[in-house]
PDB file of N, CA and C in Angstrom:
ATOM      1  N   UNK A   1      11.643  -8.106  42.126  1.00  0.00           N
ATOM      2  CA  UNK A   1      12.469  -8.141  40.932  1.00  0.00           C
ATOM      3  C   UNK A   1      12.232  -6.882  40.088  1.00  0.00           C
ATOM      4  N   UNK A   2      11.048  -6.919  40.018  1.00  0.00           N
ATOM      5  CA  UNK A   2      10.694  -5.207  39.159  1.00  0.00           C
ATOM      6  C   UNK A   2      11.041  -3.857  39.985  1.00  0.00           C
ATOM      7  N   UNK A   3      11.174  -3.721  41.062  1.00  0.00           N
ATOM      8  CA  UNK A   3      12.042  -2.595  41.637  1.00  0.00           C
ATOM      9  C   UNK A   3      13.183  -2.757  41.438  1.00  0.00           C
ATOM     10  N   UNK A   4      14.108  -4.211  41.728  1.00  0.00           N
ATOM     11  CA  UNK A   4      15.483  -3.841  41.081  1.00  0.00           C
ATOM     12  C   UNK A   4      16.139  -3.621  39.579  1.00  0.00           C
ATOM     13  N   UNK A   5      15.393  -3.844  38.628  1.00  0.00           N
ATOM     14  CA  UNK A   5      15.074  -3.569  36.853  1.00  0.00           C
ATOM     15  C   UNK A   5      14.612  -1.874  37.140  1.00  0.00           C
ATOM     16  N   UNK A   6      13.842  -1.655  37.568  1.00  0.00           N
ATOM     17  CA  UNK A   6      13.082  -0.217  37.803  1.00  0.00           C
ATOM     18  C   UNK A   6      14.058   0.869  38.031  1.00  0.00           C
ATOM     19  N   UNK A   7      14.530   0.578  39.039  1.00  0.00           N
ATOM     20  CA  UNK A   7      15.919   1.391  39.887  1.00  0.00           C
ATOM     21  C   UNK A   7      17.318   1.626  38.755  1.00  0.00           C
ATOM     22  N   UNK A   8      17.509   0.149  38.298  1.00  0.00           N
ATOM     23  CA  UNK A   8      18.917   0.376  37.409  1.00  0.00           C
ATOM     24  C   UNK A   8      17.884   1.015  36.301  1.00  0.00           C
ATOM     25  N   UNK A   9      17.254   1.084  35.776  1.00  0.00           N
ATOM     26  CA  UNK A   9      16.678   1.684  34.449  1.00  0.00           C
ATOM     27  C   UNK A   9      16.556   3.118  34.861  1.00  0.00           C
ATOM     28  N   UNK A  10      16.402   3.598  35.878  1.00  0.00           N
ATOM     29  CA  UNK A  10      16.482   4.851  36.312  1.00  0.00           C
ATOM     30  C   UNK A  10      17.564   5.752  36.478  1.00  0.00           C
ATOM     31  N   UNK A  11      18.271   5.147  37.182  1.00  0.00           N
ATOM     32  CA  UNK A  11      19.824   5.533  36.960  1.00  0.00           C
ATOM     33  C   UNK A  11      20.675   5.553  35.465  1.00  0.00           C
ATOM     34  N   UNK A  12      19.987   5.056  34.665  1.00  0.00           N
ATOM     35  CA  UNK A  12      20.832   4.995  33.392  1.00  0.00           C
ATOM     36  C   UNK A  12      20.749   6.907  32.783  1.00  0.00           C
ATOM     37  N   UNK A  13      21.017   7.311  32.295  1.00  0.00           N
ATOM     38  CA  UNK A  13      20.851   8.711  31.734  1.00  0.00           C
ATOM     39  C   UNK A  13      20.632   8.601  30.072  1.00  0.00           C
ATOM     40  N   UNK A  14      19.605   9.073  29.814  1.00  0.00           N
ATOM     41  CA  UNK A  14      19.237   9.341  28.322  1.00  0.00           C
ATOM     42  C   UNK A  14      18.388   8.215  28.161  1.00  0.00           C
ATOM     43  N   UNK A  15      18.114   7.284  28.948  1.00  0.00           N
ATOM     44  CA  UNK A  15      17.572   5.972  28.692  1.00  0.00           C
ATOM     45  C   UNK A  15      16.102   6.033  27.963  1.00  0.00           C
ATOM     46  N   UNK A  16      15.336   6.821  28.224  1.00  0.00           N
ATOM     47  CA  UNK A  16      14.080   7.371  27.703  1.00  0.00           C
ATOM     48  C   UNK A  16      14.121   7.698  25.822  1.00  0.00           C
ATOM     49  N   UNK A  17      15.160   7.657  25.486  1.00  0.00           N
ATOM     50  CA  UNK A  17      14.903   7.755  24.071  1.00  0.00           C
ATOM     51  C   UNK A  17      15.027   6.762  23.451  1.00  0.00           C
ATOM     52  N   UNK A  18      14.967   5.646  24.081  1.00  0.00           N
ATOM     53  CA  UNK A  18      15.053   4.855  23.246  1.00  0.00           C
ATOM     54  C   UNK A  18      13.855   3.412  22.993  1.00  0.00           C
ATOM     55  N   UNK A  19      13.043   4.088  24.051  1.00  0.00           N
ATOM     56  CA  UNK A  19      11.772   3.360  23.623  1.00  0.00           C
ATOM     57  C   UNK A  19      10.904   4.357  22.088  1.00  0.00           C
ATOM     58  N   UNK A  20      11.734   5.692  22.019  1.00  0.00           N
ATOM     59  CA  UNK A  20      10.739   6.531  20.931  1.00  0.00           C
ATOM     60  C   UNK A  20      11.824   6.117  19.828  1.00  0.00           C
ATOM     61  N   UNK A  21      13.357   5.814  19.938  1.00  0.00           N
ATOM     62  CA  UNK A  21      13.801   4.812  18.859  1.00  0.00           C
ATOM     63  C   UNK A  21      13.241   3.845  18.317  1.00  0.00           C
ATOM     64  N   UNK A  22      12.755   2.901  19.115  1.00  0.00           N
ATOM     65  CA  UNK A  22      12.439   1.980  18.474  1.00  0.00           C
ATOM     66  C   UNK A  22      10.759   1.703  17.802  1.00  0.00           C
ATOM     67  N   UNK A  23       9.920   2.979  18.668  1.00  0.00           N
ATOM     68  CA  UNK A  23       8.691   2.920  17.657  1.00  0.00           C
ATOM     69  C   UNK A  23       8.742   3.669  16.624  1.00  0.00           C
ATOM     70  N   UNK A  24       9.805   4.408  16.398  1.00  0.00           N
ATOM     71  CA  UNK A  24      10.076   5.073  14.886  1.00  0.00           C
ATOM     72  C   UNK A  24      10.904   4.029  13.913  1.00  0.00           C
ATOM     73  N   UNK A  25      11.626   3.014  14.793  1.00  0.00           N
ATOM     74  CA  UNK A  25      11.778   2.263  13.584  1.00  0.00           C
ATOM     75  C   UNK A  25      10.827   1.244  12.825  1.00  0.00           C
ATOM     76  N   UNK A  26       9.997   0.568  13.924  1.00  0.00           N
ATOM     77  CA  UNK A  26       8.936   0.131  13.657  1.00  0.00           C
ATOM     78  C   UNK A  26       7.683   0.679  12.896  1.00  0.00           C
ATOM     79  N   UNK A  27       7.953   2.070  13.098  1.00  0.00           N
ATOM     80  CA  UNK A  27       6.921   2.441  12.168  1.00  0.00           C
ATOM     81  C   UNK A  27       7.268   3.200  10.810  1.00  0.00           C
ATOM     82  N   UNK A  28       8.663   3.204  11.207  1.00  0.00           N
ATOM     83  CA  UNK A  28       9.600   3.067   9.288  1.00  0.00           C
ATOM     84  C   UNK A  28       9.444   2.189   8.844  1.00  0.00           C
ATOM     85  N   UNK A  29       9.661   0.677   9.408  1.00  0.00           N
ATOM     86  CA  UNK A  29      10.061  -0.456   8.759  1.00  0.00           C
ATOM     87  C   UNK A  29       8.197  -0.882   7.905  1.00  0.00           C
ATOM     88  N   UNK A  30       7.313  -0.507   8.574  1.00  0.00           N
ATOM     89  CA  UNK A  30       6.231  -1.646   7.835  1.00  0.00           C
ATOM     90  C   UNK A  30       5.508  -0.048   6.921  1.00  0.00           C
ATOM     91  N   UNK A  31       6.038   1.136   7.362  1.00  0.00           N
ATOM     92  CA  UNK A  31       5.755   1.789   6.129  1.00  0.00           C
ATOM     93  C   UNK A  31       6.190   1.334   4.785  1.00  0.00           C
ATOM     94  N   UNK A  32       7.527   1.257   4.799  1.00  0.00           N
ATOM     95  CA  UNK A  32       8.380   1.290   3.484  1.00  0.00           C
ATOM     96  C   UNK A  32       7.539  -0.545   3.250  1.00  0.00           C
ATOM     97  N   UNK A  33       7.828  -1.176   4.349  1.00  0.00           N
ATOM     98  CA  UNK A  33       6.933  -2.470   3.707  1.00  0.00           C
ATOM     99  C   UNK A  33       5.793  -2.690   3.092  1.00  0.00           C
ATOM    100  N   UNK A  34       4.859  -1.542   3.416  1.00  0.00           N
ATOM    101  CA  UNK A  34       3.185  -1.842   3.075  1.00  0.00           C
ATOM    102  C   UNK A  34       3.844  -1.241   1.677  1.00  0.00           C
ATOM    103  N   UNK A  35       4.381   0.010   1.755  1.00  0.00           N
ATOM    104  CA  UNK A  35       4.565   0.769   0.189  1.00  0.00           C
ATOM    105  C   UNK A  35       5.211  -0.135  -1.193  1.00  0.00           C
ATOM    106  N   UNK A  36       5.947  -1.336  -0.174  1.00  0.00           N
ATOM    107  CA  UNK A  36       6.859  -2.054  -1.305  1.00  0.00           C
ATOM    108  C   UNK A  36       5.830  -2.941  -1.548  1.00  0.00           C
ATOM    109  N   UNK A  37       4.897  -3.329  -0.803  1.00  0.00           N
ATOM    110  CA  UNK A  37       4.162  -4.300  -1.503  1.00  0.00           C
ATOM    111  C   UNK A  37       2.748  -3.726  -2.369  1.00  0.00           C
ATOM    112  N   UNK A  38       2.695  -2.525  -2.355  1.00  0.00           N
ATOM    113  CA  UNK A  38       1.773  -1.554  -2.924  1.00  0.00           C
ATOM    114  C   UNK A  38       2.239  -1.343  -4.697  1.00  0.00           C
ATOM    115  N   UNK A  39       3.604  -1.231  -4.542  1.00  0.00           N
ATOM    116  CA  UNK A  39       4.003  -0.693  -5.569  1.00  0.00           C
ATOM    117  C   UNK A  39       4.790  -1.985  -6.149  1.00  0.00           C
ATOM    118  N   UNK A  40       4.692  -3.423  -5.895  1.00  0.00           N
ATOM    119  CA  UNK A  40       5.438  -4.039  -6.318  1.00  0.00           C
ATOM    120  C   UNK A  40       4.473  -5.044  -7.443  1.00  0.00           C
ATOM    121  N   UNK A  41       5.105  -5.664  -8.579  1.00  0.00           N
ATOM    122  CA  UNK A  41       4.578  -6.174  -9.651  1.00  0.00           C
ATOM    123  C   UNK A  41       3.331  -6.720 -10.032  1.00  0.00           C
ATOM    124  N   UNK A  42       2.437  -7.099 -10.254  1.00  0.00           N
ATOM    125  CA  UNK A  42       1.288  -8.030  -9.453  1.00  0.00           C
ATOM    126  C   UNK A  42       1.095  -9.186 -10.306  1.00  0.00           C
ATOM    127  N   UNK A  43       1.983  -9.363 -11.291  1.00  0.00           N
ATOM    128  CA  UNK A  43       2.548 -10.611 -12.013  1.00  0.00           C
ATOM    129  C   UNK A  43       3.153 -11.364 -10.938  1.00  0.00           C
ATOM    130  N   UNK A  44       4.391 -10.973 -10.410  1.00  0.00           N
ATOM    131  CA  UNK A  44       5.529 -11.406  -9.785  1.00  0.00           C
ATOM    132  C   UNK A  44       4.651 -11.769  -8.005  1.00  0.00           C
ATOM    133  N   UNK A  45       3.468 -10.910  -8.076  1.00  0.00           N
ATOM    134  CA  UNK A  45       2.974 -11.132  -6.527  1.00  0.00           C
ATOM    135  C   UNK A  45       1.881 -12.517  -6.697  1.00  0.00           C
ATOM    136  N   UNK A  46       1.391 -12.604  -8.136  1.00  0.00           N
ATOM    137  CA  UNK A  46       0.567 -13.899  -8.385  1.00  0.00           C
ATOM    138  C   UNK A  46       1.512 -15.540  -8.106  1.00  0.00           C
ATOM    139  N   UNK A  47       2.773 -14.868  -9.213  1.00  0.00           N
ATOM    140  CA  UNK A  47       3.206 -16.107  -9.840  1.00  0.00           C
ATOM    141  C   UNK A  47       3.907 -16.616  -8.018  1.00  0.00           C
ATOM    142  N   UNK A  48       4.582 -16.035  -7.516  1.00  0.00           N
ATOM    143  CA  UNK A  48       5.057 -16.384  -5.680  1.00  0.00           C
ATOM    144  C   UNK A  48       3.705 -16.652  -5.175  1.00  0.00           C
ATOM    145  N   UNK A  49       2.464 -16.276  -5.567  1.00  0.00           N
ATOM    146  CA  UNK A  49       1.608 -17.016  -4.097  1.00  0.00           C
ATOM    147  C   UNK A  49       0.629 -18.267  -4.638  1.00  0.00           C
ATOM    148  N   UNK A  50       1.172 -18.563  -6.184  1.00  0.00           N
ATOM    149  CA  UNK A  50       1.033 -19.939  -6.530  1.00  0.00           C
ATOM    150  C   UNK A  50       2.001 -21.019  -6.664  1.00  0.00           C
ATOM    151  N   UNK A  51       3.448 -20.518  -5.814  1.00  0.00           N
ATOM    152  CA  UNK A  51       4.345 -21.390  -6.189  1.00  0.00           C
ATOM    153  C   UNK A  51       4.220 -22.350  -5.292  1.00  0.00           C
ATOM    154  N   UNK A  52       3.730 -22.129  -3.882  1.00  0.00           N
ATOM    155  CA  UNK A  52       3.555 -23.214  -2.823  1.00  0.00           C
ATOM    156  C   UNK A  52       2.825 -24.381  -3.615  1.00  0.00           C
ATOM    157  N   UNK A  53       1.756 -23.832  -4.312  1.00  0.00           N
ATOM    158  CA  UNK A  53       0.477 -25.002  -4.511  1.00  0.00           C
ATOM    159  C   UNK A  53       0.691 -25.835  -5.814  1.00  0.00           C
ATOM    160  N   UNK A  54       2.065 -25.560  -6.738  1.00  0.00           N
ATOM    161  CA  UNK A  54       2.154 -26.217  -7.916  1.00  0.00           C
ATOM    162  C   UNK A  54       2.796 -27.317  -7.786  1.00  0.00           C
ATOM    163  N   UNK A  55       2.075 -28.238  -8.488  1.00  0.00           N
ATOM    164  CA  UNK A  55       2.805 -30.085  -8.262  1.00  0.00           C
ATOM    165  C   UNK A  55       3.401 -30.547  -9.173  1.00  0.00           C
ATOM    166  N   UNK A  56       4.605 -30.509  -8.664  1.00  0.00           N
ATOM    167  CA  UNK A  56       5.921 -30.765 -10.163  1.00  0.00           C
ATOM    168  C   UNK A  56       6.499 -32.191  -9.743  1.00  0.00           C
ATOM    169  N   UNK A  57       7.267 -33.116 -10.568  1.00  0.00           N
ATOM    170  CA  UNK A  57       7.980 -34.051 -10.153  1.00  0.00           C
ATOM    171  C   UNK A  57       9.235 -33.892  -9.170  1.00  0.00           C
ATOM    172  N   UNK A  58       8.760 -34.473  -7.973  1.00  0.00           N
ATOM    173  CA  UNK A  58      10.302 -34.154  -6.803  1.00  0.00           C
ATOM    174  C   UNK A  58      11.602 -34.736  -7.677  1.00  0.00           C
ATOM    175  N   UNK A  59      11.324 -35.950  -8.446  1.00  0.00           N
ATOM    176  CA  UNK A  59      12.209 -36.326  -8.621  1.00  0.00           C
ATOM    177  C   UNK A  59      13.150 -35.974  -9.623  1.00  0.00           C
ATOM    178  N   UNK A  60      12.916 -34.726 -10.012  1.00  0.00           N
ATOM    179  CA  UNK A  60      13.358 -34.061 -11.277  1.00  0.00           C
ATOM    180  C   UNK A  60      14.191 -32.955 -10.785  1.00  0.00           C
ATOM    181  N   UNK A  61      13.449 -32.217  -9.722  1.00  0.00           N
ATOM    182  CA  UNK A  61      14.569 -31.648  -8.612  1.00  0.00           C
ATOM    183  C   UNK A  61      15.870 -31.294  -7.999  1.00  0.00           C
ATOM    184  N   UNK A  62      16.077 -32.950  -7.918  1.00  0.00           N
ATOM    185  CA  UNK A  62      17.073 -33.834  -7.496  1.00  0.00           C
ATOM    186  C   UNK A  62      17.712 -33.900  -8.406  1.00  0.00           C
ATOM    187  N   UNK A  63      17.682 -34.347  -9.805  1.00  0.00           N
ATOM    188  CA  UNK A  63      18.977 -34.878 -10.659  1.00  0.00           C
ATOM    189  C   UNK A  63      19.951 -33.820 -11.152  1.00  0.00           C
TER     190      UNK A  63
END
């Protein structure tokens, strides 16, 4: 099975750029991510990683 994947991947032309596509996007994407979370509020980064754990009435929710 991996010689016939091997073979058509060979025959394709230009096919080689696009494994260096996609580790440049990957290594755009969690740059700009680490930077956004570097530079982002640290009010706004508290008050979101206590919202899971706060115990409010469900039933208040709802109405």
């Amino acid at each position: 099975m991996l010689k016939f994947i091997k073979h058509h991947m060979e025959t394709i032309m230009g096919i080689e750029i696009f494994p260096m596509i996609s580790l440049l996007i990957f290594f755009i994407f969690f740059t700009v991510l680490i930077l956004w979370v570097y530079r982002s509020d640290k009010g706004y980064n508290a008050r979101m990683a206590q919202l899971p754990l706060e115990e409010e009435d469900d039933a208040q929710l709802f109405n």
